[in-house]
PDB file of N, CA and C in Angstrom:
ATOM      1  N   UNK A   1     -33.513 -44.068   2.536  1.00  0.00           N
ATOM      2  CA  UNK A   1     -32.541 -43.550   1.611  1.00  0.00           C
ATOM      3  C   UNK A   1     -32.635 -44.260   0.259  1.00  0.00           C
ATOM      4  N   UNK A   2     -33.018 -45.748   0.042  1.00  0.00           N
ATOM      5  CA  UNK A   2     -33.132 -46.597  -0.807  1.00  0.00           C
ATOM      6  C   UNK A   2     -34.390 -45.840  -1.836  1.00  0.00           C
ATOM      7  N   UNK A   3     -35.227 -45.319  -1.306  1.00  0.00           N
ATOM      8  CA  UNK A   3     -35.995 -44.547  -1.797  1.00  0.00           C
ATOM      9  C   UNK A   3     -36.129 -43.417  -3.054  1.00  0.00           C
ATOM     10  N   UNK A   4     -35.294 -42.540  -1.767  1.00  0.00           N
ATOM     11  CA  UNK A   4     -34.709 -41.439  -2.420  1.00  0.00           C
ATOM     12  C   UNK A   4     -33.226 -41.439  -3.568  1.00  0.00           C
ATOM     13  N   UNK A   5     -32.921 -42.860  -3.489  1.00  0.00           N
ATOM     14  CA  UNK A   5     -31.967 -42.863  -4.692  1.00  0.00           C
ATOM     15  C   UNK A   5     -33.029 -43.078  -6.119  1.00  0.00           C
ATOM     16  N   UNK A   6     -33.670 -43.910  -5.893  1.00  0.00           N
ATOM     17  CA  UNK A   6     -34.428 -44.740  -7.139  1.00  0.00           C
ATOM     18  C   UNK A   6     -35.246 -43.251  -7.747  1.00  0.00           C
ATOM     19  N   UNK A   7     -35.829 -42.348  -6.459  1.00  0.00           N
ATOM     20  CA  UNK A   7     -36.078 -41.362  -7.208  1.00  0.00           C
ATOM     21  C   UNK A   7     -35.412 -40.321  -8.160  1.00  0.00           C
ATOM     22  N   UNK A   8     -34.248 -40.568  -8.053  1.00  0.00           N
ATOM     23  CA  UNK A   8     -32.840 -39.920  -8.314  1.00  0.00           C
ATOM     24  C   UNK A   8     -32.317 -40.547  -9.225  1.00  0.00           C
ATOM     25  N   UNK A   9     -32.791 -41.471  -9.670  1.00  0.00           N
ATOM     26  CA  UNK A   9     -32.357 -42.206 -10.746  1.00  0.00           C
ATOM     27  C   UNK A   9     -32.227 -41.809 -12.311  1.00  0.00           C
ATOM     28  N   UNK A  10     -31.122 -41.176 -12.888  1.00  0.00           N
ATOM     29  CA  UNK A  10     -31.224 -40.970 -14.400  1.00  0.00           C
ATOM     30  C   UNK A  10     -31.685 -39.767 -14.139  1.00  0.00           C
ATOM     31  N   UNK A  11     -31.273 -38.567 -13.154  1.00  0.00           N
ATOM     32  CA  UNK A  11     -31.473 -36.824 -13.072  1.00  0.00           C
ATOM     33  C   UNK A  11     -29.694 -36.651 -12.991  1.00  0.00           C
ATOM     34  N   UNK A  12     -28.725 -37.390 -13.200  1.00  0.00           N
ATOM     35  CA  UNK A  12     -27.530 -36.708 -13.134  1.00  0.00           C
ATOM     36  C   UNK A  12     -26.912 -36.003 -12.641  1.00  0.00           C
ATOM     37  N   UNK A  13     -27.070 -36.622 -11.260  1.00  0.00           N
ATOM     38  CA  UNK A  13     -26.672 -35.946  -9.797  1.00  0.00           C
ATOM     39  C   UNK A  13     -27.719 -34.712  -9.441  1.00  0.00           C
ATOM     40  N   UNK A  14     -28.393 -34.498 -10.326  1.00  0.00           N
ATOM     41  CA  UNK A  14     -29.317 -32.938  -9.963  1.00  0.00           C
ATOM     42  C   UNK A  14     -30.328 -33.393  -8.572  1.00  0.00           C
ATOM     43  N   UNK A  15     -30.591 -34.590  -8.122  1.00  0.00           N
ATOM     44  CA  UNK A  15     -31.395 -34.589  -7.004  1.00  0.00           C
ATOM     45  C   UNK A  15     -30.665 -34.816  -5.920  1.00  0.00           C
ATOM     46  N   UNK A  16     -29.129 -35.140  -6.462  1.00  0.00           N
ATOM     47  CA  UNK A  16     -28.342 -35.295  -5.100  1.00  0.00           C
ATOM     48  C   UNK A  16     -27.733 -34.223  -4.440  1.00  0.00           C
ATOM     49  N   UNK A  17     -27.537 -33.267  -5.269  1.00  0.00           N
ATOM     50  CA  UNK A  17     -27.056 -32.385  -5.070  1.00  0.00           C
ATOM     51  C   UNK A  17     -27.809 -31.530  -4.662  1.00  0.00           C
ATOM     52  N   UNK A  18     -29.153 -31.228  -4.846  1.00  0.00           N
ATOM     53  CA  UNK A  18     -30.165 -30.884  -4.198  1.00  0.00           C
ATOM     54  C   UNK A  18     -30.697 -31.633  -2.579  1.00  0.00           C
ATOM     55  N   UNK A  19     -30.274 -32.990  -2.556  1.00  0.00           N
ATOM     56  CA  UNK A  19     -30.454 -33.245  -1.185  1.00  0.00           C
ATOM     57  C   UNK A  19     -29.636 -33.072  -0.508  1.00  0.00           C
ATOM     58  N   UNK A  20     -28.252 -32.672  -0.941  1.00  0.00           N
ATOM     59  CA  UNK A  20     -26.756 -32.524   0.033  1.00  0.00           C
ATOM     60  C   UNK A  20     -27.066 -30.964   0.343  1.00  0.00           C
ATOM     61  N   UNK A  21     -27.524 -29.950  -0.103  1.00  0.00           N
ATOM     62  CA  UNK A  21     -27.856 -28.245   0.079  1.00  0.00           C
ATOM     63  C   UNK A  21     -29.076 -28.775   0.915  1.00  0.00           C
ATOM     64  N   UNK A  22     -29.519 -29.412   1.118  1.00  0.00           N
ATOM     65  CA  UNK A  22     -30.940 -29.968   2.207  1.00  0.00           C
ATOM     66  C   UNK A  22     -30.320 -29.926   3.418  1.00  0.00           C
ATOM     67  N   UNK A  23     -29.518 -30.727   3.356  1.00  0.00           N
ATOM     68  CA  UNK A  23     -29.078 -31.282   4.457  1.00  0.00           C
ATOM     69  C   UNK A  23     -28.197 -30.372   5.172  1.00  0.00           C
ATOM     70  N   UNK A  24     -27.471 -29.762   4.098  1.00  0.00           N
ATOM     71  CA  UNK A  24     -26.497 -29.124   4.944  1.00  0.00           C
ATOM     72  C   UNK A  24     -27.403 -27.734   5.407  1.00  0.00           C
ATOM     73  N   UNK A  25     -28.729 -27.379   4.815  1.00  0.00           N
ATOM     74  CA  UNK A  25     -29.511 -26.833   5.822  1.00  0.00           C
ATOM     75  C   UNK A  25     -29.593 -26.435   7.334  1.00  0.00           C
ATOM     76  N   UNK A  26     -29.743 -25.299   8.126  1.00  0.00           N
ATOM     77  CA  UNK A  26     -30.324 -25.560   9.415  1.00  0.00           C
ATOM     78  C   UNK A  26     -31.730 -25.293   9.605  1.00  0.00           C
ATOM     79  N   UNK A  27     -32.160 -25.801  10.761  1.00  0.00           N
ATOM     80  CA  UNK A  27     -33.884 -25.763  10.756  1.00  0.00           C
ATOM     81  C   UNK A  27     -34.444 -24.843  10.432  1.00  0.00           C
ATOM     82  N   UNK A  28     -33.623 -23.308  10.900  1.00  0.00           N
ATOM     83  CA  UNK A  28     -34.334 -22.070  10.842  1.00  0.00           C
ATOM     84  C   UNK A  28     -34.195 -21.797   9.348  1.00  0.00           C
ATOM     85  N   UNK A  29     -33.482 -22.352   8.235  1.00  0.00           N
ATOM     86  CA  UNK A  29     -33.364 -21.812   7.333  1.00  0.00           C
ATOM     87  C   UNK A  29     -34.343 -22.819   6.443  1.00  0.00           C
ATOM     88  N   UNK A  30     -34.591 -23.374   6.753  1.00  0.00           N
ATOM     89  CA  UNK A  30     -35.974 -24.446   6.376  1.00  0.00           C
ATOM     90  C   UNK A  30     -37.074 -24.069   6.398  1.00  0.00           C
ATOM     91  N   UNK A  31     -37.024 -23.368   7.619  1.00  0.00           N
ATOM     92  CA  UNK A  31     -38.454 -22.760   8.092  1.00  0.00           C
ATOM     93  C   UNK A  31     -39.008 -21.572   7.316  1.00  0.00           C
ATOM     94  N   UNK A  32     -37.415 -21.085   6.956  1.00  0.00           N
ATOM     95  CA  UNK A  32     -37.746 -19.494   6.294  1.00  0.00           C
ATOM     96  C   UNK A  32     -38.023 -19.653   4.793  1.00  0.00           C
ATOM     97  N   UNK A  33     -37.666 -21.082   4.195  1.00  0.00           N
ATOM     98  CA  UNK A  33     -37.978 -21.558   2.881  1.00  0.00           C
ATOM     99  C   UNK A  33     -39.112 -22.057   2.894  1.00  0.00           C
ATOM    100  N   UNK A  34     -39.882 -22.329   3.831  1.00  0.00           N
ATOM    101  CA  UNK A  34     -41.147 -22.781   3.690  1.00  0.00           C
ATOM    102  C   UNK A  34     -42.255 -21.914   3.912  1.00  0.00           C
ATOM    103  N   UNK A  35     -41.789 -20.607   4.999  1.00  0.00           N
ATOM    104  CA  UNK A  35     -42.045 -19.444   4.917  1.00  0.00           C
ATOM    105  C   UNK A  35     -41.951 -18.624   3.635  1.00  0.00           C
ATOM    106  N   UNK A  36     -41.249 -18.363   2.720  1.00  0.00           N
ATOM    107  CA  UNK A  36     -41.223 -17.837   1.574  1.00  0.00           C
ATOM    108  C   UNK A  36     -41.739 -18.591   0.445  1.00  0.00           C
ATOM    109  N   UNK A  37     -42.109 -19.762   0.394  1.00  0.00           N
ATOM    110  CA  UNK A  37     -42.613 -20.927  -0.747  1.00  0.00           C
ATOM    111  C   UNK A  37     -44.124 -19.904  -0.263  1.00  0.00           C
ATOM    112  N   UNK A  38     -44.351 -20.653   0.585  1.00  0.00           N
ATOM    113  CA  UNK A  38     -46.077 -20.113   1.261  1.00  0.00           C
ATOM    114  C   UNK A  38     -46.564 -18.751   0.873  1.00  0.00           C
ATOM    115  N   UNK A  39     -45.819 -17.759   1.371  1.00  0.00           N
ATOM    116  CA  UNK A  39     -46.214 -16.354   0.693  1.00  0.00           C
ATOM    117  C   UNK A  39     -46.257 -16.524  -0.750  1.00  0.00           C
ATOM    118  N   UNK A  40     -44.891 -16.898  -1.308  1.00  0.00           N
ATOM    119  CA  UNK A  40     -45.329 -16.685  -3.156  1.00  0.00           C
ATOM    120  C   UNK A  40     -46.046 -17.452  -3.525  1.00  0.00           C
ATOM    121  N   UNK A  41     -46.523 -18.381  -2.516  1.00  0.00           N
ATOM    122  CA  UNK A  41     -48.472 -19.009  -3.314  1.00  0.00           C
ATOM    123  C   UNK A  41     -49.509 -18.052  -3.243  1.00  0.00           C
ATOM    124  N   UNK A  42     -49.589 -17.584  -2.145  1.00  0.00           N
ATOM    125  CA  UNK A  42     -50.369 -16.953  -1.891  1.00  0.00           C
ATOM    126  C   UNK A  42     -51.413 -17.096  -1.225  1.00  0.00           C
ATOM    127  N   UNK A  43     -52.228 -18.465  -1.184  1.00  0.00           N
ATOM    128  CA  UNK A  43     -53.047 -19.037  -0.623  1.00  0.00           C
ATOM    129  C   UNK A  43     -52.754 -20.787  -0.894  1.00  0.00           C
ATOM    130  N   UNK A  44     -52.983 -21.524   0.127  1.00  0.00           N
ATOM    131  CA  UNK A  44     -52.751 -22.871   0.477  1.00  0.00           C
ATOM    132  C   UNK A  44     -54.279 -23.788   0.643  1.00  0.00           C
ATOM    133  N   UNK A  45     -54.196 -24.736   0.592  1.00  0.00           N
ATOM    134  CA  UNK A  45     -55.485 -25.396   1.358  1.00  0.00           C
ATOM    135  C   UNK A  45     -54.060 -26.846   1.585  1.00  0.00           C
ATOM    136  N   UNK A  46     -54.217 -27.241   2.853  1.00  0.00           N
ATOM    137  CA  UNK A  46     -53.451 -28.202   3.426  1.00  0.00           C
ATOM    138  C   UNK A  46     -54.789 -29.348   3.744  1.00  0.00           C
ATOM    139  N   UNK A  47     -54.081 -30.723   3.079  1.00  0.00           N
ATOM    140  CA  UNK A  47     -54.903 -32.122   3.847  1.00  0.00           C
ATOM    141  C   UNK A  47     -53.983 -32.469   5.013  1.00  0.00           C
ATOM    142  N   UNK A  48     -55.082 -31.918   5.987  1.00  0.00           N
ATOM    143  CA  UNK A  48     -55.063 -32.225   7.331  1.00  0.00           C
ATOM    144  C   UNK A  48     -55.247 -33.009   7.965  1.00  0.00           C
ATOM    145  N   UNK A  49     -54.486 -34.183   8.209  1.00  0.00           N
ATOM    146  CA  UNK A  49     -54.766 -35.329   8.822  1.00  0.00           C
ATOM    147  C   UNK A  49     -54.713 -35.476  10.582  1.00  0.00           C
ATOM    148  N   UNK A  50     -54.274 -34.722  10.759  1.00  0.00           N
ATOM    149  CA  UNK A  50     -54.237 -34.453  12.526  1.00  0.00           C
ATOM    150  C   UNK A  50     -52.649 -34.604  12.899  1.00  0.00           C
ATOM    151  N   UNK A  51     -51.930 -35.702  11.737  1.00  0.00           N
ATOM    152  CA  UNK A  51     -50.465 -35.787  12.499  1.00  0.00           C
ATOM    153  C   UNK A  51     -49.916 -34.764  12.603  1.00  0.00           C
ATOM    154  N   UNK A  52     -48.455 -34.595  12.868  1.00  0.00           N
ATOM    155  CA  UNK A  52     -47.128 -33.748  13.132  1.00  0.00           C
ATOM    156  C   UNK A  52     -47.117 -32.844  11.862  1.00  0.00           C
ATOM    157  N   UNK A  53     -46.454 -33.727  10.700  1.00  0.00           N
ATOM    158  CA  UNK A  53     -46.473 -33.060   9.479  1.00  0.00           C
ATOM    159  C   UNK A  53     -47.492 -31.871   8.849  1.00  0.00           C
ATOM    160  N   UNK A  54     -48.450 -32.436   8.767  1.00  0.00           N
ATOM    161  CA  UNK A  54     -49.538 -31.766   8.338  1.00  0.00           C
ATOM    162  C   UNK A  54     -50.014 -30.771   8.849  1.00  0.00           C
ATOM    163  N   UNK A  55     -50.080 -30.530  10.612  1.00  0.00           N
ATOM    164  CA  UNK A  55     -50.238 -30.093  11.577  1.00  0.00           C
ATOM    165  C   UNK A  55     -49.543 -28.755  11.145  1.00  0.00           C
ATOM    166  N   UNK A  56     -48.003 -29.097  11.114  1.00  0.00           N
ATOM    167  CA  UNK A  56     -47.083 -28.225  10.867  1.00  0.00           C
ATOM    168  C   UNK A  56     -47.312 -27.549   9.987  1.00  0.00           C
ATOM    169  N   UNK A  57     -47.733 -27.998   8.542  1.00  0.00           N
ATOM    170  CA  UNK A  57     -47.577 -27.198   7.588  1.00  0.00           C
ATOM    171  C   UNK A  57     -48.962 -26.569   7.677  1.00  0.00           C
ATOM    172  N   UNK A  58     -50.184 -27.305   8.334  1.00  0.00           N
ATOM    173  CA  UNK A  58     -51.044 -26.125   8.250  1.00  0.00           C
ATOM    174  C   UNK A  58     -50.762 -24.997   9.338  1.00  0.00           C
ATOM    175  N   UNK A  59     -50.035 -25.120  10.241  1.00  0.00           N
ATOM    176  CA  UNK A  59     -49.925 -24.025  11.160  1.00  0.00           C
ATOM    177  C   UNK A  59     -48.693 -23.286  10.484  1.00  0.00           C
ATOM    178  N   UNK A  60     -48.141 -23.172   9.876  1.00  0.00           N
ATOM    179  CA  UNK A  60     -47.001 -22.551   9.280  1.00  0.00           C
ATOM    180  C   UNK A  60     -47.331 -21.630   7.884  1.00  0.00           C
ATOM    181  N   UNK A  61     -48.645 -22.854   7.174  1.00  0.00           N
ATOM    182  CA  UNK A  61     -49.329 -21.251   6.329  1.00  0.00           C
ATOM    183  C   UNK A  61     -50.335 -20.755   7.074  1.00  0.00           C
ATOM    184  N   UNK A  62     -51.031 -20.897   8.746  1.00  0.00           N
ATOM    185  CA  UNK A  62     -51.277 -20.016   8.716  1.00  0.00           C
ATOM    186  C   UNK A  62     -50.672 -18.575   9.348  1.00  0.00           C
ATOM    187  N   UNK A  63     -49.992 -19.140   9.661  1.00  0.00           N
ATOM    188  CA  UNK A  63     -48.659 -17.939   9.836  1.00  0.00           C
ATOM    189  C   UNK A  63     -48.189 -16.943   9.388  1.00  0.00           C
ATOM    190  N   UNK A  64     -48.141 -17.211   7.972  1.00  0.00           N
ATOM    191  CA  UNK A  64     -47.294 -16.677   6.502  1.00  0.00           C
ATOM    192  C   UNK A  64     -48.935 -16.073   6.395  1.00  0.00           C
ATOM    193  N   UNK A  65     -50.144 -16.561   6.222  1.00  0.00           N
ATOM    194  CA  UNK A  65     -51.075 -16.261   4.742  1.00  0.00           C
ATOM    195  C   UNK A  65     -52.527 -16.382   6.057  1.00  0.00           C
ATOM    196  N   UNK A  66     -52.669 -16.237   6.885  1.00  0.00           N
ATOM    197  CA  UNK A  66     -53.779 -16.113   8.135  1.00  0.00           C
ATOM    198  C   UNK A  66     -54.733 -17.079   6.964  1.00  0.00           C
ATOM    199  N   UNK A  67     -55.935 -15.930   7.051  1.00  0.00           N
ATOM    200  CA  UNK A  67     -57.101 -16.417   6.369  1.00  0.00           C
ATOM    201  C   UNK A  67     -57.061 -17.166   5.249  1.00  0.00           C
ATOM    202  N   UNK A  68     -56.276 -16.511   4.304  1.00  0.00           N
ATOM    203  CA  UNK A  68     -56.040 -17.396   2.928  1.00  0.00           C
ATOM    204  C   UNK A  68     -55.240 -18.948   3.018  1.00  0.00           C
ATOM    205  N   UNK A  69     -55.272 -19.137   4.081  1.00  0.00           N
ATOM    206  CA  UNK A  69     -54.508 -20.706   4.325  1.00  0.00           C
ATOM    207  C   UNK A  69     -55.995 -21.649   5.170  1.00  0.00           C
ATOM    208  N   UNK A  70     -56.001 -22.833   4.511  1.00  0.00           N
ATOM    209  CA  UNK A  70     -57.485 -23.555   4.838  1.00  0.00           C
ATOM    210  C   UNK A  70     -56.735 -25.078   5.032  1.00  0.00           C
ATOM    211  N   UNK A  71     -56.676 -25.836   6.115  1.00  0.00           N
ATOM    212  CA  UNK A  71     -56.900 -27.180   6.531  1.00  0.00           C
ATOM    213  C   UNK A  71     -57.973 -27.667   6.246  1.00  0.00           C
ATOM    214  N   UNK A  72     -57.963 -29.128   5.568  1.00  0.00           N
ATOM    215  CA  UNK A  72     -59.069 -29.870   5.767  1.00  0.00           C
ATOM    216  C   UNK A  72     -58.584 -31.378   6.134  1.00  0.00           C
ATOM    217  N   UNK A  73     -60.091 -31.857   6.896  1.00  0.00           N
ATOM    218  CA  UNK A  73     -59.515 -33.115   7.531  1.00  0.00           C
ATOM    219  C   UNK A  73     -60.743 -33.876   6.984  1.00  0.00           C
ATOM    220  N   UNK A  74     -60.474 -34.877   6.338  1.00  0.00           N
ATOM    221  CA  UNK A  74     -61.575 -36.274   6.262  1.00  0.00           C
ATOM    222  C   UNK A  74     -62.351 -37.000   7.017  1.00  0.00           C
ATOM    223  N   UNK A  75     -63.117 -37.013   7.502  1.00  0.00           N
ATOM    224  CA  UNK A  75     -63.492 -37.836   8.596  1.00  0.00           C
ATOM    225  C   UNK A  75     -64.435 -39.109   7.934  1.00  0.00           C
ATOM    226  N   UNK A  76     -63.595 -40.680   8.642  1.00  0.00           N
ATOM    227  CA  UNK A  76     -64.566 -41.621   8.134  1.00  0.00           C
ATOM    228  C   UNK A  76     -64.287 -42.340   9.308  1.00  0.00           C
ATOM    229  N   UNK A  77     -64.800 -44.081   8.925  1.00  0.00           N
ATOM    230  CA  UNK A  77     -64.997 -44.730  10.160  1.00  0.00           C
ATOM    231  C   UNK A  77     -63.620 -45.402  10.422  1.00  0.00           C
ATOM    232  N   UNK A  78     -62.245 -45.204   9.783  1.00  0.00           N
ATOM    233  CA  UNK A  78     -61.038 -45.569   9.781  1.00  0.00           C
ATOM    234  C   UNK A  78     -60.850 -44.487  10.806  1.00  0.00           C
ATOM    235  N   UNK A  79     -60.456 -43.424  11.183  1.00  0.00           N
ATOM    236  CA  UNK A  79     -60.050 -42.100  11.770  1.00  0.00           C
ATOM    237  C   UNK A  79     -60.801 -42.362  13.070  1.00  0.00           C
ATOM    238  N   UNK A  80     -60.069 -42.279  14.023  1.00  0.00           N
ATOM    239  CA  UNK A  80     -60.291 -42.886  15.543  1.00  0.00           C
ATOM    240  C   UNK A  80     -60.729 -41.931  15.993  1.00  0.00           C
ATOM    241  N   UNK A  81     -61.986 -41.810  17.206  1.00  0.00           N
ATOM    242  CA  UNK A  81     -62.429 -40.618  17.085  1.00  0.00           C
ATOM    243  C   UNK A  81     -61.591 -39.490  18.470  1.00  0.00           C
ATOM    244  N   UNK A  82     -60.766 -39.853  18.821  1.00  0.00           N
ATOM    245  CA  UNK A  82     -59.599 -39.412  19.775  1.00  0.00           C
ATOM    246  C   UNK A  82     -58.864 -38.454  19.351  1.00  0.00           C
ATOM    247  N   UNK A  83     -58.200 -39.849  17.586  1.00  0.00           N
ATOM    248  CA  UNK A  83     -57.357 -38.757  17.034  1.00  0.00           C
ATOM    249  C   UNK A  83     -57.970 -37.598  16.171  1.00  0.00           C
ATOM    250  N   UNK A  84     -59.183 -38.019  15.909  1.00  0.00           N
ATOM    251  CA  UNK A  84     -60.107 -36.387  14.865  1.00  0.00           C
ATOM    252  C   UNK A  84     -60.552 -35.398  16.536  1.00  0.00           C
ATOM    253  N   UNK A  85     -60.805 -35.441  17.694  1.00  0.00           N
ATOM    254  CA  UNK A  85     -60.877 -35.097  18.353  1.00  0.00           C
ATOM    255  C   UNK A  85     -59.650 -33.897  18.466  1.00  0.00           C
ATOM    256  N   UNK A  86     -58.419 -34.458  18.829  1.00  0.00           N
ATOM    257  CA  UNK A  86     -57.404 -33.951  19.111  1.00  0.00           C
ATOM    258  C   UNK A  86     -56.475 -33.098  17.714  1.00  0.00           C
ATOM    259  N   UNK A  87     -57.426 -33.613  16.475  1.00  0.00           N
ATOM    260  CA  UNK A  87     -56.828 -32.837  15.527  1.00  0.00           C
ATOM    261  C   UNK A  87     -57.703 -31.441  15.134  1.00  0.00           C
ATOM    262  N   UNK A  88     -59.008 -31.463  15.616  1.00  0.00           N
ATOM    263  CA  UNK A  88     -59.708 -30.602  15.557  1.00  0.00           C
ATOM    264  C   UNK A  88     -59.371 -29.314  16.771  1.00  0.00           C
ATOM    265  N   UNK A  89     -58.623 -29.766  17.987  1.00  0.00           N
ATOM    266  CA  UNK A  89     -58.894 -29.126  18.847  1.00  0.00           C
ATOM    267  C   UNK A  89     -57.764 -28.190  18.602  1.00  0.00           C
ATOM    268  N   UNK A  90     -56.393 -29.060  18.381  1.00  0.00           N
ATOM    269  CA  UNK A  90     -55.300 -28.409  17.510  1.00  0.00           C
ATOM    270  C   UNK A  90     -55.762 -27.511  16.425  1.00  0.00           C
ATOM    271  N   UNK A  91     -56.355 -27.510  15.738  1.00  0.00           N
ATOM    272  CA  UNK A  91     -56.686 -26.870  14.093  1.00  0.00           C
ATOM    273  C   UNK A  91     -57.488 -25.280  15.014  1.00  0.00           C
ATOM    274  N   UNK A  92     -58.613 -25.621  15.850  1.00  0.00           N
ATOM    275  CA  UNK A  92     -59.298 -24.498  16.573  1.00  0.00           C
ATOM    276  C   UNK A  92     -58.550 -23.874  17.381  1.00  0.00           C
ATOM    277  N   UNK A  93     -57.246 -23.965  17.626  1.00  0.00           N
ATOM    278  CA  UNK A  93     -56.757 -23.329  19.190  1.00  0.00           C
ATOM    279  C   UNK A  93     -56.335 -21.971  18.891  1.00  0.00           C
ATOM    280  N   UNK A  94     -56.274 -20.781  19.677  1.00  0.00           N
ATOM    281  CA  UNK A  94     -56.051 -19.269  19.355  1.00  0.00           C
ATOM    282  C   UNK A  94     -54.767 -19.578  18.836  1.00  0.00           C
TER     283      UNK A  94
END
């Protein structure tokens, strides 16, 4: 939260008030804003790291935008080869 104030710093309540309409959010209506962000791009390319997040948002444009939505993942000698394993298999699944 310490974070997100400092970012908020000197916008004049405009980011707080934007995180209180966040919050008072429900999931599905999150989903449908991230669903509608995605279409009016039109096309996405997501850095795909294999976690949750990323995971999500690349499976969510490809949802919205099929083909026109592209994951990519880095592969070096930091990236365990378990977790590029298991992020690839995720990224390929029907």
């Amino acid at each position: 939260m310490a974070g997100l104030r400092q970012e908020c710093a000197g916008m004049e309540g405009e980011c707080w008030e934007y995180h209180d309409q966040w919050e008072a959010m429900t999931l599905t209506d999150k989903q449908h804003g991230l669903e509608a962000r995605l279409a009016e791009l039109g096309s996405v390319l997501t850095a795909y790291s294999g976690g949750i997040d990323s995971a999500y948002l690349a499976w969510s444009a490809h949802q919205v935008l099929g083909e026109r939505a592209l994951a990519v993942i880095a592969d070096s000698a930091s990236l365990a080869r378990s977790q590029y394993r298991d992020a690839v298999a995720f990224a390929t699944c029907p």
